[in-house]
C-alpha atoms as a PDB file:
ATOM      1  CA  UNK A   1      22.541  -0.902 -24.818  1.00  0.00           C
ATOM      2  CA  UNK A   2      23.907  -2.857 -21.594  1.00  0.00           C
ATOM      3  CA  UNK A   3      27.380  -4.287 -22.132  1.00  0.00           C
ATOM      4  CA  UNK A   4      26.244  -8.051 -22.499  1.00  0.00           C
ATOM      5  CA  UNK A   5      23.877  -7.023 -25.118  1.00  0.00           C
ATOM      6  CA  UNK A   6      26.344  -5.493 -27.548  1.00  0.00           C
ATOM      7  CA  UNK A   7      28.345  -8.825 -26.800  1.00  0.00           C
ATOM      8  CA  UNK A   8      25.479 -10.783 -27.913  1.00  0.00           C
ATOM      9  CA  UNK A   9      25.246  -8.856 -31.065  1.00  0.00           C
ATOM     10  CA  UNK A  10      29.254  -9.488 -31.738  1.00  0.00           C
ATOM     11  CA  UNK A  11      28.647 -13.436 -30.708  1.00  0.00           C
ATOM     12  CA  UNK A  12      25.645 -13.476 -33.138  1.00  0.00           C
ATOM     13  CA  UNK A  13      27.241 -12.377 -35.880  1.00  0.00           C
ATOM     14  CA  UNK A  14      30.294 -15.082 -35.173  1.00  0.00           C
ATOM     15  CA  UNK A  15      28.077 -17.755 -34.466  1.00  0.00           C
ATOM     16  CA  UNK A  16      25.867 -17.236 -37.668  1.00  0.00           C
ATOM     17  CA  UNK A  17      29.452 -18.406 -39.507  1.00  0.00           C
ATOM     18  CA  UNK A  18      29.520 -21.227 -37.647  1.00  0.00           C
ATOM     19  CA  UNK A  19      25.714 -22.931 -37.379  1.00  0.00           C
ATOM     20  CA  UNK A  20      24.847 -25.967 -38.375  1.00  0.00           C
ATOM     21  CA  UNK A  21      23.073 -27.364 -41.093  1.00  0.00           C
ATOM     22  CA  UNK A  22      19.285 -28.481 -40.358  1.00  0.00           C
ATOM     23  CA  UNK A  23      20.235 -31.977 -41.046  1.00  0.00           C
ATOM     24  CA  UNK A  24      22.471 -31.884 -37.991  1.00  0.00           C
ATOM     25  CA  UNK A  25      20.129 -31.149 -34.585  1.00  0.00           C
ATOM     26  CA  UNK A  26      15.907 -30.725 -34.460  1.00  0.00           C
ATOM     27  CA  UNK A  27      16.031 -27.249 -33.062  1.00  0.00           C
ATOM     28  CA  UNK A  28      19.914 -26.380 -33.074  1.00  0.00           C
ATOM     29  CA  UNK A  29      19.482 -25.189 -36.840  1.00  0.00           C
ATOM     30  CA  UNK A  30      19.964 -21.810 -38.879  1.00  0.00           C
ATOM     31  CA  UNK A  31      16.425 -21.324 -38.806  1.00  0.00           C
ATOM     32  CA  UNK A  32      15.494 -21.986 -35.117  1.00  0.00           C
ATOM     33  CA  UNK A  33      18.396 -19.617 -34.439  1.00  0.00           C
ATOM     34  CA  UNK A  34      17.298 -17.352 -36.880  1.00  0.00           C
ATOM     35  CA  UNK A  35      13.866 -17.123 -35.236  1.00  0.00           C
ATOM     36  CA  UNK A  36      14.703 -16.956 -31.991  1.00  0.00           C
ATOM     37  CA  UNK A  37      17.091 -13.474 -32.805  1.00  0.00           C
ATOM     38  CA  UNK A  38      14.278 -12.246 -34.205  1.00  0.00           C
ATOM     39  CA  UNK A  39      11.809 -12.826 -31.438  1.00  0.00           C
ATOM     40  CA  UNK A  40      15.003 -11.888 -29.013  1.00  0.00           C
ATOM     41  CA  UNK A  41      15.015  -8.541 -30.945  1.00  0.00           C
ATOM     42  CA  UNK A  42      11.270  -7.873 -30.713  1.00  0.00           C
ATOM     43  CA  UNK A  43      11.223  -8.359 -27.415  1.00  0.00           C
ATOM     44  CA  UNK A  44      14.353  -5.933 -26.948  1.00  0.00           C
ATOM     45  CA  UNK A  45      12.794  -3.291 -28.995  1.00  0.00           C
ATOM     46  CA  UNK A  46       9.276  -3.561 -26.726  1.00  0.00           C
ATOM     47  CA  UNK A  47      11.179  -3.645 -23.653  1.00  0.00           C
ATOM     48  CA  UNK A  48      13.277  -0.343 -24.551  1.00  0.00           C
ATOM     49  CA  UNK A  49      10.477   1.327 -25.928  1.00  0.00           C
ATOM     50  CA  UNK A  50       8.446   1.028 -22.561  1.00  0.00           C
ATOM     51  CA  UNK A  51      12.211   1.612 -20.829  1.00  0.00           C
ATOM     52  CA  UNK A  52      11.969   4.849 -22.909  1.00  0.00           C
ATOM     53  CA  UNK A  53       8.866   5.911 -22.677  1.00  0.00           C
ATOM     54  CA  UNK A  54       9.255   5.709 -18.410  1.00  0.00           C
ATOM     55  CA  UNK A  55      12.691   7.217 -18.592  1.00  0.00           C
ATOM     56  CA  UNK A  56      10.990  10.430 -20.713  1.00  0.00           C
ATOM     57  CA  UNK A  57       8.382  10.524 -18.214  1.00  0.00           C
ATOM     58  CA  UNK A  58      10.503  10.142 -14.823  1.00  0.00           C
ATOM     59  CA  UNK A  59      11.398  14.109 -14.726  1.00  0.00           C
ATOM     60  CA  UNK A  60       7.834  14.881 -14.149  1.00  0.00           C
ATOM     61  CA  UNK A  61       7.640  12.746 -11.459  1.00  0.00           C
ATOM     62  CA  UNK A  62      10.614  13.592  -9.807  1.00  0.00           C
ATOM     63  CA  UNK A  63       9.593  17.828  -9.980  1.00  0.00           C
ATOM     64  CA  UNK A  64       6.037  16.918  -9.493  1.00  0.00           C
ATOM     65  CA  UNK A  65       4.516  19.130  -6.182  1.00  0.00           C
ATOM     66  CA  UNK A  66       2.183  17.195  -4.057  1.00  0.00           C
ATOM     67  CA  UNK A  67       0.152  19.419  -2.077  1.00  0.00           C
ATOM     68  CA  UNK A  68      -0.148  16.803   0.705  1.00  0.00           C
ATOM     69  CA  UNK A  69       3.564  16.628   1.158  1.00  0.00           C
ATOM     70  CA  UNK A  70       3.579  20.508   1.189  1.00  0.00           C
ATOM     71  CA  UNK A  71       0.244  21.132   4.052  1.00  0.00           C
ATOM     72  CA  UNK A  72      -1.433  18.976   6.296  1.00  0.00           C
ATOM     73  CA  UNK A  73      -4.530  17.557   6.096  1.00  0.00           C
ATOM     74  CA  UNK A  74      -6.123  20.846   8.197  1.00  0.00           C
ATOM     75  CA  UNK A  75      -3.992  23.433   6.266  1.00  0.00           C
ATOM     76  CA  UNK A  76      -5.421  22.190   3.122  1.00  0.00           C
ATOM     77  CA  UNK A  77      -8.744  22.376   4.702  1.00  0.00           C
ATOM     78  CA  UNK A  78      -8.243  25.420   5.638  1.00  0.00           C
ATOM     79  CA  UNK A  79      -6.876  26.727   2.812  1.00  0.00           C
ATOM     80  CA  UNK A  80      -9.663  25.399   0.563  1.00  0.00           C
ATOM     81  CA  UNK A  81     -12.516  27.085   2.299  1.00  0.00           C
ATOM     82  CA  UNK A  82     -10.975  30.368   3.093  1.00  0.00           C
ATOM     83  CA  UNK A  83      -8.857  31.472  -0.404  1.00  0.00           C
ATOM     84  CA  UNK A  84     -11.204  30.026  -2.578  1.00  0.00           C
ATOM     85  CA  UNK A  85     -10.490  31.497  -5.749  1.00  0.00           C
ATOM     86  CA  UNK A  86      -6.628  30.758  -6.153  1.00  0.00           C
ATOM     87  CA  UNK A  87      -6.418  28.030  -3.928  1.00  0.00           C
ATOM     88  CA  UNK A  88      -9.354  26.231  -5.484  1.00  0.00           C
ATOM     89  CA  UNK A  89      -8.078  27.093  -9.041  1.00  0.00           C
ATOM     90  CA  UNK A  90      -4.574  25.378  -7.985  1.00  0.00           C
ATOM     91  CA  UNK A  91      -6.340  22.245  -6.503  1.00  0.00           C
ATOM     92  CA  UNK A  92      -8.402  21.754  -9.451  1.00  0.00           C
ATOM     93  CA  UNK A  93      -5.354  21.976 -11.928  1.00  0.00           C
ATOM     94  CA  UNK A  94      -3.555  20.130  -9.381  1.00  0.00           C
ATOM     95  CA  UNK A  95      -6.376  16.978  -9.251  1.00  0.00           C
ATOM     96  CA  UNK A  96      -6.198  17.019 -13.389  1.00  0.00           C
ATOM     97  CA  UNK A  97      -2.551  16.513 -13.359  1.00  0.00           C
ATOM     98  CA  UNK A  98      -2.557  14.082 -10.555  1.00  0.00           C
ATOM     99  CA  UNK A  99      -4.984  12.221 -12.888  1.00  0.00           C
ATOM    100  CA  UNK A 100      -3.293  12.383 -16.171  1.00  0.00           C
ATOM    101  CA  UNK A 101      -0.160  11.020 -14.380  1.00  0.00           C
ATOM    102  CA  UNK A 102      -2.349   7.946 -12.847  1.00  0.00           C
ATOM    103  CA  UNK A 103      -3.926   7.407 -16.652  1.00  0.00           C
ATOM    104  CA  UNK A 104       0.083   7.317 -17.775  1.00  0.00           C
ATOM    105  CA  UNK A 105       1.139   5.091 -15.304  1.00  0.00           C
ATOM    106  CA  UNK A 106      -1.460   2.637 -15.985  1.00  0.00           C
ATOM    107  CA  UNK A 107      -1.006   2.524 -19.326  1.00  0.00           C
ATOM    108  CA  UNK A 108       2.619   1.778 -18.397  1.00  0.00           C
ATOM    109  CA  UNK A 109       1.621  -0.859 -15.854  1.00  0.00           C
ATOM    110  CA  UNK A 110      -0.603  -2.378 -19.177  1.00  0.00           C
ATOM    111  CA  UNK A 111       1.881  -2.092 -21.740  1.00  0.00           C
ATOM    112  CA  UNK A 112       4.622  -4.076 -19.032  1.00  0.00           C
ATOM    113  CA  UNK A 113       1.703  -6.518 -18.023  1.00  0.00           C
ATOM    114  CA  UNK A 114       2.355  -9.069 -20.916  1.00  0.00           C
ATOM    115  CA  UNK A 115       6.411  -8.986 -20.841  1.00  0.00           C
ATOM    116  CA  UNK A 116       7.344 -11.191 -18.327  1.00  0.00           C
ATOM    117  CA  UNK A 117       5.495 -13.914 -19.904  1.00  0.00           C
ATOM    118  CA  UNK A 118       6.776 -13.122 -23.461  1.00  0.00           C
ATOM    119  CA  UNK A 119      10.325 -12.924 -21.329  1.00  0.00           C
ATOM    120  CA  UNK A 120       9.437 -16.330 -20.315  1.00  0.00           C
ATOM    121  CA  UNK A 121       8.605 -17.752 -23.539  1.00  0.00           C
ATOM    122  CA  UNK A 122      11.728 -16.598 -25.266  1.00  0.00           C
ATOM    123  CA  UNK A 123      14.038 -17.623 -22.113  1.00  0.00           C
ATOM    124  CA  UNK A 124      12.449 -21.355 -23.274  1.00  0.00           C
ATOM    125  CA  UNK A 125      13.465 -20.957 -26.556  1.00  0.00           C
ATOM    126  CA  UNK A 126      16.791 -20.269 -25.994  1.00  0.00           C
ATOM    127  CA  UNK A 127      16.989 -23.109 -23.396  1.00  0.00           C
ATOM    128  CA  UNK A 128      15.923 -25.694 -25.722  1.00  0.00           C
ATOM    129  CA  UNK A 129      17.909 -24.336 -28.503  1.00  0.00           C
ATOM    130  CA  UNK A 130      20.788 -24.714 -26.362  1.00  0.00           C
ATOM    131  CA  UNK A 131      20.050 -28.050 -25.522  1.00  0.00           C
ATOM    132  CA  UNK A 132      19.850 -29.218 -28.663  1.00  0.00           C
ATOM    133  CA  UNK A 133      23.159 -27.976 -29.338  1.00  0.00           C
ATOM    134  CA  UNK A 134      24.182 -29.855 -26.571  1.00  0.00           C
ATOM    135  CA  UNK A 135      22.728 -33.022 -28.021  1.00  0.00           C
ATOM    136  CA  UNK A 136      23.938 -32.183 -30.937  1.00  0.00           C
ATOM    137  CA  UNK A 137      27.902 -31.459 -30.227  1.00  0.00           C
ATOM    138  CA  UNK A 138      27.748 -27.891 -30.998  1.00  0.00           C
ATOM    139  CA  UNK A 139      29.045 -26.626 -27.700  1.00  0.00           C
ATOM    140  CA  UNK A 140      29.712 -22.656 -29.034  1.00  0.00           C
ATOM    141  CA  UNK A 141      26.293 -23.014 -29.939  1.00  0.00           C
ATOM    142  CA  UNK A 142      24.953 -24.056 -26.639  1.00  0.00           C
ATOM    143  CA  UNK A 143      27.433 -21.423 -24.854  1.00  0.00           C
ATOM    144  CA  UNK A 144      25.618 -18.932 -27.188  1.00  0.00           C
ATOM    145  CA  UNK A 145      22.139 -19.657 -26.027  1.00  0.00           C
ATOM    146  CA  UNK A 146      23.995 -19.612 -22.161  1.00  0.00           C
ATOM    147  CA  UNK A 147      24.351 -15.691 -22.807  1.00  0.00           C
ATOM    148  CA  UNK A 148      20.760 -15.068 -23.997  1.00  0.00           C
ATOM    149  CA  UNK A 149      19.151 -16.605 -21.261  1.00  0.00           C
ATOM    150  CA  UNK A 150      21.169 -14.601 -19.071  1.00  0.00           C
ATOM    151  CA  UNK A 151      20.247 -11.306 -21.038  1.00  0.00           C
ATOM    152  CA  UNK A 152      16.574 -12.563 -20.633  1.00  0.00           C
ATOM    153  CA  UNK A 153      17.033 -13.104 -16.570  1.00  0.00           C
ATOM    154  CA  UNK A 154      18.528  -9.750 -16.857  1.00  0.00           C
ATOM    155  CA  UNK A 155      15.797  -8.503 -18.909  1.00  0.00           C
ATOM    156  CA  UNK A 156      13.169  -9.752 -16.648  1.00  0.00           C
ATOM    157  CA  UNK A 157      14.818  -8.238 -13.780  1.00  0.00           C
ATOM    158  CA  UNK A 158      14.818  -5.123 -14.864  1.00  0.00           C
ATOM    159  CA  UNK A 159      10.946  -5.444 -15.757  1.00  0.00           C
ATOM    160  CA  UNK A 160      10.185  -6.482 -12.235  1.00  0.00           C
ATOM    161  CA  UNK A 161      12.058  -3.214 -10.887  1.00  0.00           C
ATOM    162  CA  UNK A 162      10.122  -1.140 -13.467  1.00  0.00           C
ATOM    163  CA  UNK A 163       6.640  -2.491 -12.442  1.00  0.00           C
ATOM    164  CA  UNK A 164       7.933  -1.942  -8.509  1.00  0.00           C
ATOM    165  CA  UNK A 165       8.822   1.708  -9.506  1.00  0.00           C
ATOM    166  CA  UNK A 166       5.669   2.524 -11.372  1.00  0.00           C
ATOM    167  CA  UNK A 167       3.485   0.816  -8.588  1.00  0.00           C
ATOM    168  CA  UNK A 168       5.079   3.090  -5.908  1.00  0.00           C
ATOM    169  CA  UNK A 169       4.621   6.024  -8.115  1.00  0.00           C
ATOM    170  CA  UNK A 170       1.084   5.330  -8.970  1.00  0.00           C
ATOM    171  CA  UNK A 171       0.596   4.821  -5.484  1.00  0.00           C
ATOM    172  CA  UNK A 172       1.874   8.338  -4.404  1.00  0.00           C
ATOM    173  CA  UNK A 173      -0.237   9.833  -7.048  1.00  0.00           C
ATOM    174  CA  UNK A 174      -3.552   8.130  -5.826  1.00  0.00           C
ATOM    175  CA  UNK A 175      -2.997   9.091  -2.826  1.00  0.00           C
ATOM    176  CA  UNK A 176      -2.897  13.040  -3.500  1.00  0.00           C
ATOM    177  CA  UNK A 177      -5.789  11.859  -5.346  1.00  0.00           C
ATOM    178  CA  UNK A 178      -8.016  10.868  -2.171  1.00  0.00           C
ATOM    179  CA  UNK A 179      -6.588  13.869   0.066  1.00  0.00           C
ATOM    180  CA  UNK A 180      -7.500  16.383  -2.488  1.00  0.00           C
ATOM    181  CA  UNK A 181     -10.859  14.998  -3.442  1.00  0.00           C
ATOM    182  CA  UNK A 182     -11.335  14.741   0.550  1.00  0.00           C
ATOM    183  CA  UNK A 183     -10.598  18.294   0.900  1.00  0.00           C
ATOM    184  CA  UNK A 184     -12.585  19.377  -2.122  1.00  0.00           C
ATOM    185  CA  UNK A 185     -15.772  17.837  -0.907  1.00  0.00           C
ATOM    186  CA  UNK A 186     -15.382  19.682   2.637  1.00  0.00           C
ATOM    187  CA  UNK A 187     -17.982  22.163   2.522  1.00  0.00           C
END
């Protein structure tokens, strides 16, 4: 939990003494508010889940042996058509993995896909619930929502670095992909 997020939770629980009654603003109300922290904390929970999920699968990637960073393109070649029993073993078990780790990755990349709009939606929420406030007088209120669309620029931030690390990732895995299928279909 990043230091302005334990904040929020602290600020939360102050402002919830202090929110107004629905008669006072159209969306700077308890239950606006209410829903919002909700939706806030949904979209938290996604977005550390995937965060999880990446930072569980990282070490693999990090140890992970690609056989084109450890021959060339002819000692591969070589290699494949000369020791063809344990070299060919190691490529094979070497293409599954390679695939696996592109079939994780994507379903990464798919899982990430919808959060910057959902990051987007609740970023408006907050604005207009702060604006509100504003309308409405309730300045702690609006300096509230201040810090949650800052968590949410944050938030989508840290998304866009995610989907830049996966991408370059995936993109080192295809292409042990292509050199290894390229060597296996050398006759």
């Amino acid at each position: 939990m990043t230091t302005t997020r334990a904040r929020l939770l602290l600020l939360t629980a102050i402002i919830g003494l202090t929110l107004p009654h629905a008669s006072q603003a159209a969306r700077c109300t308890e239950q606006d508010w209410n829903k919002a922290l909700i939706s806030q904390q949904i979209l938290d929970q996604h977005y550390n889940l995937l965060a999880s999920q990446y930072n569980h699968w990282l070490p693999n990637f990090k140890h992970a042996i690609f056989l084109h960073q450890e021959f060339s393109r002819a000692e591969l070649q070589f290699l494949w058509r000369h020791n063809k029993q344990d070299f060919q073993a190691a490529v094979t078990q070497q293409l599954g993995s390679v695939k696996r780790a592109i079939q994780e990755i994507q379903q990464l990349q798919h899982q990430l896909n919808d959060m910057p709009t959902d990051v987007a939606k609740q970023w408006e929420t907050w604005f207009n619930i702060g604006e509100a406030c504003k309308q409405a007088g309730l300045m702690s209120n609006a300096f509230a929502t201040e810090l949650y669309l800052k968590s949410n620029k944050e938030l989508n931030d840290q998304l866009d670095l995610l989907h830049q690390q996966l991408a370059m990732m995936r993109l080192r895995y295809e292409y042990e992909l292509q050199i290894l299928t390229q060597v296996m279909s050398m006759p």
